[in-house]
C-alpha atoms as a PDB file:
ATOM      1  CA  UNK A   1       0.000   0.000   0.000  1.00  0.00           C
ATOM      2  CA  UNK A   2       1.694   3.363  -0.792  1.00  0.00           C
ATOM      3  CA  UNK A   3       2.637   5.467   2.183  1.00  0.00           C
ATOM      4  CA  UNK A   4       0.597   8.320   1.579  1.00  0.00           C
ATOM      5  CA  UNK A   5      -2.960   6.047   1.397  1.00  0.00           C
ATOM      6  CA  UNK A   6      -1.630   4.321   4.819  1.00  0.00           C
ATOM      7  CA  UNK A   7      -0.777   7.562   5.840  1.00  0.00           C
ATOM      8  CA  UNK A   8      -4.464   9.193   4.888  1.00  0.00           C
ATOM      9  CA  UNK A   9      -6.040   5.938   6.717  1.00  0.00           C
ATOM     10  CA  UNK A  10      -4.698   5.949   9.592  1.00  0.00           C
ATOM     11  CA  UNK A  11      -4.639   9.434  10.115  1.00  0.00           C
ATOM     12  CA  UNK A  12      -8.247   9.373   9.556  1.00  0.00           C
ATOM     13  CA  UNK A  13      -8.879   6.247  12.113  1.00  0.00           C
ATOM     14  CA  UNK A  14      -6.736   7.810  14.658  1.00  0.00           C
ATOM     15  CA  UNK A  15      -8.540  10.950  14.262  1.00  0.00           C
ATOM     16  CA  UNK A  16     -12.217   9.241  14.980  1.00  0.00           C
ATOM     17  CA  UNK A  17     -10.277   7.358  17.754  1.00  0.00           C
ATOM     18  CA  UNK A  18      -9.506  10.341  19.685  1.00  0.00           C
ATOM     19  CA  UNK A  19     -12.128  12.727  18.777  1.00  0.00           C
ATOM     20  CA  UNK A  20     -14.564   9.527  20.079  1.00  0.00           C
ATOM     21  CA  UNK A  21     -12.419   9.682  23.196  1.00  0.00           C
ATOM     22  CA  UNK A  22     -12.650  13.422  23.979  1.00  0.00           C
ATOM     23  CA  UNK A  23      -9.242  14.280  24.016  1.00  0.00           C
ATOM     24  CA  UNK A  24      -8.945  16.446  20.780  1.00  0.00           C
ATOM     25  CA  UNK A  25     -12.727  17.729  20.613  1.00  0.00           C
ATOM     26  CA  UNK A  26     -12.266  21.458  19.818  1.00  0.00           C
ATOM     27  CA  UNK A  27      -8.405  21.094  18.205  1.00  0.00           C
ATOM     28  CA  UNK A  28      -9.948  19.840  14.605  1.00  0.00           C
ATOM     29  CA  UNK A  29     -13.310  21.380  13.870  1.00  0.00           C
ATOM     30  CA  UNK A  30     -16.528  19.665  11.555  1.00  0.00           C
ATOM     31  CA  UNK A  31     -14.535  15.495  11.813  1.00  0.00           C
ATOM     32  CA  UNK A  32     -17.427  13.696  12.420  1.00  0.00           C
ATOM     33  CA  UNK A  33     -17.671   9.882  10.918  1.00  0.00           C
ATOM     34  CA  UNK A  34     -19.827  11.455   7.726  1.00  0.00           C
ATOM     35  CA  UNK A  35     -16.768  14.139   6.765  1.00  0.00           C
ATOM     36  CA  UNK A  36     -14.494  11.167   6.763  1.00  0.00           C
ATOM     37  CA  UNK A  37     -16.700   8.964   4.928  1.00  0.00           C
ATOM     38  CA  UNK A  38     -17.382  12.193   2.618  1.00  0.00           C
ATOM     39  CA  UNK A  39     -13.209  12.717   1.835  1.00  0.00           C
ATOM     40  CA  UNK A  40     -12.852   9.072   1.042  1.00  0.00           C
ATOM     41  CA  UNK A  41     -15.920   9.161  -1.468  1.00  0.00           C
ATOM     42  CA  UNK A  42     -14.467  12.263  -2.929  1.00  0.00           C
ATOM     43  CA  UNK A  43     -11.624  10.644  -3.250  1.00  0.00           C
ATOM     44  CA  UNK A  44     -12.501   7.756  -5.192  1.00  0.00           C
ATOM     45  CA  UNK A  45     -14.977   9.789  -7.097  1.00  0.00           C
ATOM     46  CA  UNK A  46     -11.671  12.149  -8.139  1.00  0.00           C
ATOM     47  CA  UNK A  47      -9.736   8.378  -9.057  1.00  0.00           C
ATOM     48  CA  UNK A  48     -12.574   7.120 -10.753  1.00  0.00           C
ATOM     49  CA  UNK A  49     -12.989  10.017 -13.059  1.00  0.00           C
ATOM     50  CA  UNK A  50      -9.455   9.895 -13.969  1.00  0.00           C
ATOM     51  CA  UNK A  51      -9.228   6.344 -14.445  1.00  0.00           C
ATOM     52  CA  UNK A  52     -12.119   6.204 -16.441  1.00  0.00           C
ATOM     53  CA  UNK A  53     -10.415   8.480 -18.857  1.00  0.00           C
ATOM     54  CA  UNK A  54      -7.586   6.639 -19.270  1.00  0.00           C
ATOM     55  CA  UNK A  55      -9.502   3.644 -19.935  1.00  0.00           C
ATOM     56  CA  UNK A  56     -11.846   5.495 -22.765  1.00  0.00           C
ATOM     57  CA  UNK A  57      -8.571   6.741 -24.513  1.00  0.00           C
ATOM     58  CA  UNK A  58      -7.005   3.382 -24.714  1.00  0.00           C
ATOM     59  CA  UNK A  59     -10.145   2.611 -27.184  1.00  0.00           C
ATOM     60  CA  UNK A  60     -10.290  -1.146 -25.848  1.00  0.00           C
ATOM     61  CA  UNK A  61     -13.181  -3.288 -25.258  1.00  0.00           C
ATOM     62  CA  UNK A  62     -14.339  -4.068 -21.892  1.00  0.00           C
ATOM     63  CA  UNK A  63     -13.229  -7.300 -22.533  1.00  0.00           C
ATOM     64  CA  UNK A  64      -9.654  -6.691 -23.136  1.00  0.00           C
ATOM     65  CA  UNK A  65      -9.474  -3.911 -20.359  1.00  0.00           C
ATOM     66  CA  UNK A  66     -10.462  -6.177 -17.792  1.00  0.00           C
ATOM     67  CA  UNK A  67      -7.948  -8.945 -19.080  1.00  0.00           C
ATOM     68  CA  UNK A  68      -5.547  -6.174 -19.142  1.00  0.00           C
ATOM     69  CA  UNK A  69      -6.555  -4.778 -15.719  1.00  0.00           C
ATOM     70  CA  UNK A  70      -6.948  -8.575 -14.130  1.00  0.00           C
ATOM     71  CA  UNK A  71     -10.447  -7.752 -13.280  1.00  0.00           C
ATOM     72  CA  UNK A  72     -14.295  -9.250 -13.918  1.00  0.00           C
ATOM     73  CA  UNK A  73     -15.907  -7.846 -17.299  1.00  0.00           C
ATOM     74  CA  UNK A  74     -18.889  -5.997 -14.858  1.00  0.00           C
ATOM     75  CA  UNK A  75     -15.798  -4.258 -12.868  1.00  0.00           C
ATOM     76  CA  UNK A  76     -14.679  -2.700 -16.072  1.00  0.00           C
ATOM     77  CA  UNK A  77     -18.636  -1.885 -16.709  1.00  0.00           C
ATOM     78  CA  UNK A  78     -18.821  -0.214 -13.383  1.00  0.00           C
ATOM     79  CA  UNK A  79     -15.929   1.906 -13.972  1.00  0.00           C
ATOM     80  CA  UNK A  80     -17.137   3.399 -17.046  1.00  0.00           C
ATOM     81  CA  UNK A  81     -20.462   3.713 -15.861  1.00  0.00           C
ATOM     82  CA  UNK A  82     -19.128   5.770 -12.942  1.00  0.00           C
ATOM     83  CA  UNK A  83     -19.684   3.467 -10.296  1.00  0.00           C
ATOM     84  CA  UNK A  84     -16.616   4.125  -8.123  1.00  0.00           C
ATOM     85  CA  UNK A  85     -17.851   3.493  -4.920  1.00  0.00           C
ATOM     86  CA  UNK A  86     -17.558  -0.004  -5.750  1.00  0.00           C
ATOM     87  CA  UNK A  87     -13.802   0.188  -5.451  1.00  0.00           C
ATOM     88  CA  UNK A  88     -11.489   0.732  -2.538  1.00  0.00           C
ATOM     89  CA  UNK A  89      -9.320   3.216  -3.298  1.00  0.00           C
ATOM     90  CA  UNK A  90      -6.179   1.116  -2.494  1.00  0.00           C
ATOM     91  CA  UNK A  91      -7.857  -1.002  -5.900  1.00  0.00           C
ATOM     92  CA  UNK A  92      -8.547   2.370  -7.763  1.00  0.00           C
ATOM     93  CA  UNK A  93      -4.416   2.944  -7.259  1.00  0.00           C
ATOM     94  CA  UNK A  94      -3.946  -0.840  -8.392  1.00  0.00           C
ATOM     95  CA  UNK A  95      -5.718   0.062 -11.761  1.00  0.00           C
ATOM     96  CA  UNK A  96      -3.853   3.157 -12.343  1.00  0.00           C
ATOM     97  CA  UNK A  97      -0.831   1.166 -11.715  1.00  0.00           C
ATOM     98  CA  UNK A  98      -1.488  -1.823 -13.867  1.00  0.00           C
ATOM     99  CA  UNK A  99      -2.133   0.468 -16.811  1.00  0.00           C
ATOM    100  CA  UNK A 100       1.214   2.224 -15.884  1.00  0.00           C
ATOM    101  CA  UNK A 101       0.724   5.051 -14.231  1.00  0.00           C
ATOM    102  CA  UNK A 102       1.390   6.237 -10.642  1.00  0.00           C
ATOM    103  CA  UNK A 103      -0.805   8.056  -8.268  1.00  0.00           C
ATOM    104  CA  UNK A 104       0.699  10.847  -6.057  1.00  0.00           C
ATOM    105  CA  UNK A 105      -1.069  12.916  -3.348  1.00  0.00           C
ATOM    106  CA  UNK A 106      -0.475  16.443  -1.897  1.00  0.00           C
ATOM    107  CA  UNK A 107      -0.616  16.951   1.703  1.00  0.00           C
ATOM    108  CA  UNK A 108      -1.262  20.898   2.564  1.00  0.00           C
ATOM    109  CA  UNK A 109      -3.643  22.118   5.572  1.00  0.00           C
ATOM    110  CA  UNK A 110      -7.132  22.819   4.697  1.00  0.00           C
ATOM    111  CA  UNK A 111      -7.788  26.438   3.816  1.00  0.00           C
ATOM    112  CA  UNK A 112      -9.665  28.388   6.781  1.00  0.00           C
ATOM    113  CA  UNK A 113     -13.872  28.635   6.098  1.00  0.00           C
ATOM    114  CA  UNK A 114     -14.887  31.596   4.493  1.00  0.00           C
ATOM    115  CA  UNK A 115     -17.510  33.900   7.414  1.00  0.00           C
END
C-alpha cells in the first residue's frame, strides 16, 4: 500500500479514535464519521474520473481492459459507468498502476472557512 494512502487511513482512524475519546474535541473542527466517509468518497470519485479516462482513450473493449486490468468484465462496466464506490481506493491505485501510471497525493492544511 503506498505510504501516503496508509498515511491518509490511519490518520483518519486515529482521528475518529480520539475525537470519540474526547481528548482532541475542539483542536480539529466539523470530523465527524460522515466528513471522513465524505473525503474518502471524494476521493474515489476524483480516481474514478481519472481512471475512467484513461480507460476510454485506450479505445479497448471491456473485454480486453479487464484482461488487461486482471479484473471481472462488470468491474470494467462499473468503472465506465461511474460506479466508483464499488472500489477501494487502495484497488482504484492498483488500476492506475497496472495500466502504468502512478498516483501521487499532496498533503497541505485545509484552507480556513470563508464567514
Amino acid at each position: 500500500m503506498p505510504l501516503s494512502i496508509w498515511l491518509f487511513k490511519h490518520w483518519t482512524k486515529n482521528m475518529m479514535k480520539q475525537e470519540q475519546s474526547g481528548s482532541i474535541l475542539g483542536r480539529v473542527p466539523n470530523l465527524t464519521p460522515e466528513c471522513c466517509d465524505q473525503i474518502d468518497l471524494d476521493l474515489r470519485t476524483e480516481l474514478g474520473h481519472e481512471l475512467r479516462k484513461i480507460l476510454i482513450k485506450t479505445r479497448l473493449k471491456q473485454r480486453e481492459l479487464s484482461t488487461l486490468l486482471a479484473i471481472q468484465q462488470p468491474e470494467v462496466s462499473h468503472l465506465f459507468n461511474g460506479h466508483f464506490n464499488r472500489f477501494t481506493i487502495d484497488k482504484l491505485i492498483q488500476l492506475f498502476n497496472r495500466l502504468g501510471w502512478v498516483v501521487e497525493f499532496q498533503v497541505h492544511p485545509c484552507k480556513p472557512e470563508q464567514t
